[in-house]
PDB file of N, CA and C in Angstrom:
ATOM      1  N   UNK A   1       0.847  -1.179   0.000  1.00  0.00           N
ATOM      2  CA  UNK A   1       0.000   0.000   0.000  1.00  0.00           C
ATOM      3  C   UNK A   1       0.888   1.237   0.000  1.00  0.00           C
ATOM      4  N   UNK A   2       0.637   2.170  -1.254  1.00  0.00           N
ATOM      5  CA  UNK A   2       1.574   3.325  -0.929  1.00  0.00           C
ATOM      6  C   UNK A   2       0.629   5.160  -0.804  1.00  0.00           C
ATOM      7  N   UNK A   3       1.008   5.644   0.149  1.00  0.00           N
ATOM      8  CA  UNK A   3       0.431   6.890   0.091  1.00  0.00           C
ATOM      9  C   UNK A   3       1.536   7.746  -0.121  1.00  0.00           C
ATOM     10  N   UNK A   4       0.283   8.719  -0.666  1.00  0.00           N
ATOM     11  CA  UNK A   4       1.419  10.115  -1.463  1.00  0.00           C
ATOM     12  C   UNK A   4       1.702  10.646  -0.100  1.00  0.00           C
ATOM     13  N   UNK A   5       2.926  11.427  -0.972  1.00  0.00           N
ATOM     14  CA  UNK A   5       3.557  12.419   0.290  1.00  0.00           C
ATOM     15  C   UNK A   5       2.658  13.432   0.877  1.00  0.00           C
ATOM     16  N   UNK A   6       1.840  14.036   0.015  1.00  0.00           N
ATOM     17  CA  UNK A   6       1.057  15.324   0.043  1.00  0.00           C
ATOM     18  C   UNK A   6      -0.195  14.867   1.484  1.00  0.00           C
ATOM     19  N   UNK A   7      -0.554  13.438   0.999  1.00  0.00           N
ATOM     20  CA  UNK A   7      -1.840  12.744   2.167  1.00  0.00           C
ATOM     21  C   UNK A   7      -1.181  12.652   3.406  1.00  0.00           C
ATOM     22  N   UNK A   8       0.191  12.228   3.374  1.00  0.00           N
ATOM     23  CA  UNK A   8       0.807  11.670   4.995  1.00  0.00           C
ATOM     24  C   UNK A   8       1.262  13.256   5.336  1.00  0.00           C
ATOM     25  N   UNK A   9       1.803  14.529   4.697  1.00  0.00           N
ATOM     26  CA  UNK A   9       2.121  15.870   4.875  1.00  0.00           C
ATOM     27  C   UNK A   9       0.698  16.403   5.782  1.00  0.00           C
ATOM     28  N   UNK A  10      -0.313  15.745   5.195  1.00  0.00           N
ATOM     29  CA  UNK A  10      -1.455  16.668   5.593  1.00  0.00           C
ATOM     30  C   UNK A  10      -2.217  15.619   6.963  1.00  0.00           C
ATOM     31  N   UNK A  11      -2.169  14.628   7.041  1.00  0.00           N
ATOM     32  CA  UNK A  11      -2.354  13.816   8.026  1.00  0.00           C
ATOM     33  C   UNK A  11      -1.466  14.358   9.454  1.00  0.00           C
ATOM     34  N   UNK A  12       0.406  14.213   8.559  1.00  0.00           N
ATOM     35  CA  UNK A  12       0.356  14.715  10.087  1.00  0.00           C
ATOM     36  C   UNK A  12       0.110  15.967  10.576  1.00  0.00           C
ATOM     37  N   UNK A  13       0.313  16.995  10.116  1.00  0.00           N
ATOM     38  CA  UNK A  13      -0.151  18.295  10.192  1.00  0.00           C
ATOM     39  C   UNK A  13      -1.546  18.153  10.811  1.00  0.00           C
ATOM     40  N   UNK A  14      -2.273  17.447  10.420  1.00  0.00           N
ATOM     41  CA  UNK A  14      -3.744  17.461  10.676  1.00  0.00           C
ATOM     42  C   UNK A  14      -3.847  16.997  12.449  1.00  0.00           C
ATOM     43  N   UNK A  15      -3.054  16.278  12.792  1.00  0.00           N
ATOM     44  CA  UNK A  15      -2.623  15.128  14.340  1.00  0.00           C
ATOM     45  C   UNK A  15      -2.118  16.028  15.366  1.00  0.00           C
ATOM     46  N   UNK A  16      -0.986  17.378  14.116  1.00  0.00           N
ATOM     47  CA  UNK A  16      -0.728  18.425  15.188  1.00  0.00           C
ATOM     48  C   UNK A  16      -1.373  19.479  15.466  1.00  0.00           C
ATOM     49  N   UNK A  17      -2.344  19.587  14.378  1.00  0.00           N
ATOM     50  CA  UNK A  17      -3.265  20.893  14.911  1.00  0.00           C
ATOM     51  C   UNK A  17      -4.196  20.097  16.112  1.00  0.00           C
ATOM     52  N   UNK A  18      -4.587  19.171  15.748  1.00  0.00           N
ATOM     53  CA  UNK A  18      -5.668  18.399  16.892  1.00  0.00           C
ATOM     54  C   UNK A  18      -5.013  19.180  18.122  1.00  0.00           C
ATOM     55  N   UNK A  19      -4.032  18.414  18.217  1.00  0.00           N
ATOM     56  CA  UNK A  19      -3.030  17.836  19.193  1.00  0.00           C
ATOM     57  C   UNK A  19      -2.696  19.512  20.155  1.00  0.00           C
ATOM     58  N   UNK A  20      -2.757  20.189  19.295  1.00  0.00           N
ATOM     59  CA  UNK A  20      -2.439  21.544  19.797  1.00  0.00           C
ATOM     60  C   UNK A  20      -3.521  22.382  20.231  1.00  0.00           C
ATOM     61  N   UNK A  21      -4.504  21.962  19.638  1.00  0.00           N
ATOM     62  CA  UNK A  21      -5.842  23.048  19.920  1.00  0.00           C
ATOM     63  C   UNK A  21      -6.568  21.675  21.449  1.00  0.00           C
ATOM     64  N   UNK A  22      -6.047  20.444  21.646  1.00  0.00           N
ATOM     65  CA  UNK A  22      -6.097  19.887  22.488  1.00  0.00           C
ATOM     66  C   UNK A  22      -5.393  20.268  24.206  1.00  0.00           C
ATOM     67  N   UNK A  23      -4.311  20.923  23.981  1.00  0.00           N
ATOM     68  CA  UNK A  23      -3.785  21.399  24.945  1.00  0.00           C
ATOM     69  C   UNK A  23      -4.154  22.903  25.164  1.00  0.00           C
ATOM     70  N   UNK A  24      -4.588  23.434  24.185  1.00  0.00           N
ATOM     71  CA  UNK A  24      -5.236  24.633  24.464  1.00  0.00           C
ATOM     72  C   UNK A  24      -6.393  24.673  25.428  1.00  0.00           C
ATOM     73  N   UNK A  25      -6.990  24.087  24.851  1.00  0.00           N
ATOM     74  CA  UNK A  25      -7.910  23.552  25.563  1.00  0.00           C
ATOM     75  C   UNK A  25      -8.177  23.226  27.256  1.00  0.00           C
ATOM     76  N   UNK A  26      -6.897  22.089  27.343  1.00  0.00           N
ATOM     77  CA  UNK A  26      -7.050  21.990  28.889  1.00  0.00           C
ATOM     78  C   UNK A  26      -6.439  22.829  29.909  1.00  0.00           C
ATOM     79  N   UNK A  27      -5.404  23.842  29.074  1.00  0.00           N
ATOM     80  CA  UNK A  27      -4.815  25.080  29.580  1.00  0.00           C
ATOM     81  C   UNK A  27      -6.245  26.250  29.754  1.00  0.00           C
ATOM     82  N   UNK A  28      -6.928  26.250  29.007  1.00  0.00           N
ATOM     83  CA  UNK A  28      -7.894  27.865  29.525  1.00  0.00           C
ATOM     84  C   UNK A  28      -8.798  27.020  30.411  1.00  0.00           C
ATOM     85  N   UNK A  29      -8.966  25.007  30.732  1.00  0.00           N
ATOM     86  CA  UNK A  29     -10.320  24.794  31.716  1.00  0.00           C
ATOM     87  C   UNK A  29      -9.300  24.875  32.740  1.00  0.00           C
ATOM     88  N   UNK A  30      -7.920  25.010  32.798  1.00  0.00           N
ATOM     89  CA  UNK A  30      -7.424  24.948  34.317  1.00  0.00           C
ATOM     90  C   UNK A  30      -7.386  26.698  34.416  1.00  0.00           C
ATOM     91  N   UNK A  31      -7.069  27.688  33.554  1.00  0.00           N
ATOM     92  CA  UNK A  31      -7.608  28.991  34.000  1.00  0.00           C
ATOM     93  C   UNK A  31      -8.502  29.355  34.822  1.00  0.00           C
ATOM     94  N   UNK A  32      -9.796  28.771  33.848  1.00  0.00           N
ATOM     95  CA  UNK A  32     -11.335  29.361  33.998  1.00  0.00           C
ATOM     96  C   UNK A  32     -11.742  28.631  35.675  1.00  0.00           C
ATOM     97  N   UNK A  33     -11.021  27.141  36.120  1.00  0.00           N
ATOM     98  CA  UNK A  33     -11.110  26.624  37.302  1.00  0.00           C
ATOM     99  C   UNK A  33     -10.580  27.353  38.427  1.00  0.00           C
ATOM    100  N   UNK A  34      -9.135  28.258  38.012  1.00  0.00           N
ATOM    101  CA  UNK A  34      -8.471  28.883  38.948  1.00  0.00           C
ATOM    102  C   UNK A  34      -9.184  29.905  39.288  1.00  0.00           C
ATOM    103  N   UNK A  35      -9.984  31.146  38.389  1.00  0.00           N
ATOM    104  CA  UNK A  35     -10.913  32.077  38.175  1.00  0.00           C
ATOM    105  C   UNK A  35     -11.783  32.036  39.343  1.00  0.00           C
ATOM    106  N   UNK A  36     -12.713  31.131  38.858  1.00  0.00           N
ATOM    107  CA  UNK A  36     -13.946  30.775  39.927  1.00  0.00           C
ATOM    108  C   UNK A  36     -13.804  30.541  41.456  1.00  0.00           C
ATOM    109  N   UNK A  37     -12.494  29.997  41.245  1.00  0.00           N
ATOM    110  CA  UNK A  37     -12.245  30.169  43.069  1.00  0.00           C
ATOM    111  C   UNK A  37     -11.585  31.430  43.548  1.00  0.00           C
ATOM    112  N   UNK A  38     -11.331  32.250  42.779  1.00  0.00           N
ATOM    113  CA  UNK A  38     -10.757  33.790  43.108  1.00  0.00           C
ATOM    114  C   UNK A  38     -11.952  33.801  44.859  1.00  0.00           C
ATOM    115  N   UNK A  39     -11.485  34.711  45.633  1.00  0.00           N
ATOM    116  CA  UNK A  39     -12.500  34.925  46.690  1.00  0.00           C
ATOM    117  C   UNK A  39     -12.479  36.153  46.405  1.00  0.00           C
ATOM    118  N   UNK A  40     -13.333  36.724  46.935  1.00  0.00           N
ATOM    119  CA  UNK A  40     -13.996  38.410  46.958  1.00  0.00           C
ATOM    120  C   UNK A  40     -14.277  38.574  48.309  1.00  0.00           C
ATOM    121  N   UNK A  41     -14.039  40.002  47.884  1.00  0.00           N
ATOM    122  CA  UNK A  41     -14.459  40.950  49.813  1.00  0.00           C
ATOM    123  C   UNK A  41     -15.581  41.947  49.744  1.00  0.00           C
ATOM    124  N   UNK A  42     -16.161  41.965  50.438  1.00  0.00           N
ATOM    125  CA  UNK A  42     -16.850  43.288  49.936  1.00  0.00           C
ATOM    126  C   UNK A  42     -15.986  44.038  50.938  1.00  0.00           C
ATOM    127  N   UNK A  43     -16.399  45.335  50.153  1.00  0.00           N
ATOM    128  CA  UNK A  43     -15.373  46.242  50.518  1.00  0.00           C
ATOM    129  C   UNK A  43     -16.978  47.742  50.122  1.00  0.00           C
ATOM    130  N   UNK A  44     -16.228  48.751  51.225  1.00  0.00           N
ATOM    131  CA  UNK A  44     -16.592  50.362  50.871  1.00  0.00           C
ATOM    132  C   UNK A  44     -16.178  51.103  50.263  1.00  0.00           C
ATOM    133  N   UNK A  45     -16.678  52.161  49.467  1.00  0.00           N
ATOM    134  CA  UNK A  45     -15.535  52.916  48.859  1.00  0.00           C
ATOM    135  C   UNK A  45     -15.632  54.404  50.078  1.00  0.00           C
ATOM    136  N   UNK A  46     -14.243  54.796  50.479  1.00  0.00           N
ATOM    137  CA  UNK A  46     -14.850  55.822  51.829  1.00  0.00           C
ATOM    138  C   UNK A  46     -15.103  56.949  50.936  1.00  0.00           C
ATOM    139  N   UNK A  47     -14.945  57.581  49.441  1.00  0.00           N
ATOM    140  CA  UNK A  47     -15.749  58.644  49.258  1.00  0.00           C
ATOM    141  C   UNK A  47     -17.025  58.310  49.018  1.00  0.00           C
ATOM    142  N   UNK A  48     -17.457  57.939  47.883  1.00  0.00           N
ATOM    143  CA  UNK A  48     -19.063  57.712  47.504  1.00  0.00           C
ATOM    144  C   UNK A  48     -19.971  56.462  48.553  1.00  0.00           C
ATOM    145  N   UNK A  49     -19.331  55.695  49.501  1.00  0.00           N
ATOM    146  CA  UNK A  49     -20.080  54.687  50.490  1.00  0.00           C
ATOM    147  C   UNK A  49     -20.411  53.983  49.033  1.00  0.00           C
ATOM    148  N   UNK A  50     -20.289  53.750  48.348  1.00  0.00           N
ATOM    149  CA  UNK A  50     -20.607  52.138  47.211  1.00  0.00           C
ATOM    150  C   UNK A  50     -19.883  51.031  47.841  1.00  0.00           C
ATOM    151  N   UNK A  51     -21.031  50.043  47.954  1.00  0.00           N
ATOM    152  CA  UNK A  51     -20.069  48.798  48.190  1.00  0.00           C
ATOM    153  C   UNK A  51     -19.675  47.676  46.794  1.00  0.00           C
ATOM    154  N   UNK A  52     -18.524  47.372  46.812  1.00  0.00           N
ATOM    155  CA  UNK A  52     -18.550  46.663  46.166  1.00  0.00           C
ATOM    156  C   UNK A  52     -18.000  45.150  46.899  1.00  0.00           C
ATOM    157  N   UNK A  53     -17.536  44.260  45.330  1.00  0.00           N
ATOM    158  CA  UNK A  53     -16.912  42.777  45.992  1.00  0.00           C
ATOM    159  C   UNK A  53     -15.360  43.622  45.430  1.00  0.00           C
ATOM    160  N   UNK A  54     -14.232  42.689  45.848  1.00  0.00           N
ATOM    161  CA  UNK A  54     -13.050  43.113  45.379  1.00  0.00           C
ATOM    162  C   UNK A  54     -12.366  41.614  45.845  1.00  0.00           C
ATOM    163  N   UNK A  55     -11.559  41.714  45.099  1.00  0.00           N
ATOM    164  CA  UNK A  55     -10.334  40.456  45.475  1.00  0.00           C
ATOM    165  C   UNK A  55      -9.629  40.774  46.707  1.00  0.00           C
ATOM    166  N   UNK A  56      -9.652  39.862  47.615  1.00  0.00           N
ATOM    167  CA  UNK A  56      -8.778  39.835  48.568  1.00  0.00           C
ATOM    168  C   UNK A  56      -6.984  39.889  48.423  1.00  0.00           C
ATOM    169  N   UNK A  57      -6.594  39.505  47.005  1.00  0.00           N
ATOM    170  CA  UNK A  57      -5.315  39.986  46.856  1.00  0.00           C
ATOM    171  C   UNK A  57      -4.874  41.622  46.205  1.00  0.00           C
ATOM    172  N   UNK A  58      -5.948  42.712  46.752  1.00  0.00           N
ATOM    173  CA  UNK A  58      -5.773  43.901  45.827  1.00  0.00           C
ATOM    174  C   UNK A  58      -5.725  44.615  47.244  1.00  0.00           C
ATOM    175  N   UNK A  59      -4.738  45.529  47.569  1.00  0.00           N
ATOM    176  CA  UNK A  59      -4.580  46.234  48.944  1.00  0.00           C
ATOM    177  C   UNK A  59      -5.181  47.139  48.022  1.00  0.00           C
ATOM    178  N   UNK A  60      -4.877  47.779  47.327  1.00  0.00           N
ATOM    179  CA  UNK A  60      -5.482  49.283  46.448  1.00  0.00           C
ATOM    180  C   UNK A  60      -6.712  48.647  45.390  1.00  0.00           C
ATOM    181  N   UNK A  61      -7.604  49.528  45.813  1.00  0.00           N
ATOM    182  CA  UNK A  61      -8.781  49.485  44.131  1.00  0.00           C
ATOM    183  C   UNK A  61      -9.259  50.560  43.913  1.00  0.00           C
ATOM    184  N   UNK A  62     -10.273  50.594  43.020  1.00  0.00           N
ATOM    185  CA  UNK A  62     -10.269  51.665  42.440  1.00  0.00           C
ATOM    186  C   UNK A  62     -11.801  51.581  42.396  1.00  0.00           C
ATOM    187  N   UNK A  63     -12.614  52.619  42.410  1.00  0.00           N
ATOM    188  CA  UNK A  63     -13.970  52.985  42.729  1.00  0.00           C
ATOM    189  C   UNK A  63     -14.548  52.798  41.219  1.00  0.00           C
ATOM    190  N   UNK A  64     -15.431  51.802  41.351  1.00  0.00           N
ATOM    191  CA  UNK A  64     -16.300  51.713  39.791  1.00  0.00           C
ATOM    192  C   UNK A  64     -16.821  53.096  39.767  1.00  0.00           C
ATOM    193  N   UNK A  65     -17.733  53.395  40.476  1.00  0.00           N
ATOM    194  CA  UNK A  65     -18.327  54.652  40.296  1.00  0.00           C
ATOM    195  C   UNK A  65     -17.828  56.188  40.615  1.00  0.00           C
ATOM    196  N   UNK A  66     -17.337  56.387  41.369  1.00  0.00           N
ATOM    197  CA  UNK A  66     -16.463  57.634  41.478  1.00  0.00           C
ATOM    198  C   UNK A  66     -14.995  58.034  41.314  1.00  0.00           C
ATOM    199  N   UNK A  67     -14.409  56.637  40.752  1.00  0.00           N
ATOM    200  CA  UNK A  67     -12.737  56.640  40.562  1.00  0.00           C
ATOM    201  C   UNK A  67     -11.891  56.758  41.593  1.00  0.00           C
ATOM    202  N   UNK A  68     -12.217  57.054  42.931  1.00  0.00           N
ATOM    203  CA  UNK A  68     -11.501  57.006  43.648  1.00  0.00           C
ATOM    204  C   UNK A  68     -10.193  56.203  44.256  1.00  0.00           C
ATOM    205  N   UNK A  69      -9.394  56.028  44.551  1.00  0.00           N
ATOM    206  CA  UNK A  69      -8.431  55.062  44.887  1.00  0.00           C
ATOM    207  C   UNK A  69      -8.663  54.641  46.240  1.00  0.00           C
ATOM    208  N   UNK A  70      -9.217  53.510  46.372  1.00  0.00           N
ATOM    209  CA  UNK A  70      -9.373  52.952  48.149  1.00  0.00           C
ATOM    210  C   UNK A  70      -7.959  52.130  48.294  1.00  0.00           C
ATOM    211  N   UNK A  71      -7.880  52.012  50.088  1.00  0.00           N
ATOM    212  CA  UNK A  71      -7.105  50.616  50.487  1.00  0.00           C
ATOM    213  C   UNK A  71      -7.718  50.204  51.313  1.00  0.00           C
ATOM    214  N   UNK A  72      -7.369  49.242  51.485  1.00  0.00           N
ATOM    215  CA  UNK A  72      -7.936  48.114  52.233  1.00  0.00           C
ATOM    216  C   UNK A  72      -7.358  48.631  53.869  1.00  0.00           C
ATOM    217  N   UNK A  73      -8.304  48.676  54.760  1.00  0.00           N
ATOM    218  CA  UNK A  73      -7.988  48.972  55.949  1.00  0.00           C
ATOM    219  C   UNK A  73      -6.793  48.404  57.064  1.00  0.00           C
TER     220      UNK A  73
END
């Protein structure tokens, strides 16, 4: 049995795109897993009193609504 060069060129090419959009893959579900467990704080903002959530790893944020720069107490 003989196959052309051009079929086995495109076969394997074809094994490495799989193969690559395969690891893509399990790289953004271990992202999107790390994401979801982020924790949040609620937090005040001391000019406008808005509360928001904020990440517990952010000493500084920044006021959705009035821009202000808070820290964390």
């Amino acid at each position: 049995m003989q196959i052309e060069l051009s079929l086995f060129i495109a076969i394997i090419l074809s094994g490495w795109l799989v193969f690559a959009f395969f690891l893509e893959y399990v790289n953004n579900r271990r992202n999107s897993l790390a994401k979801k467990e982020m924790q949040l704080e609620r937090r005040k903002c001391e000019v406008c009193a808005a509360v928001y959530f904020v990440s517990i790893l952010f000493e500084f944020w920044s006021c959705p609504l009035c821009g202000s720069i808070n820290k964390e107490r």
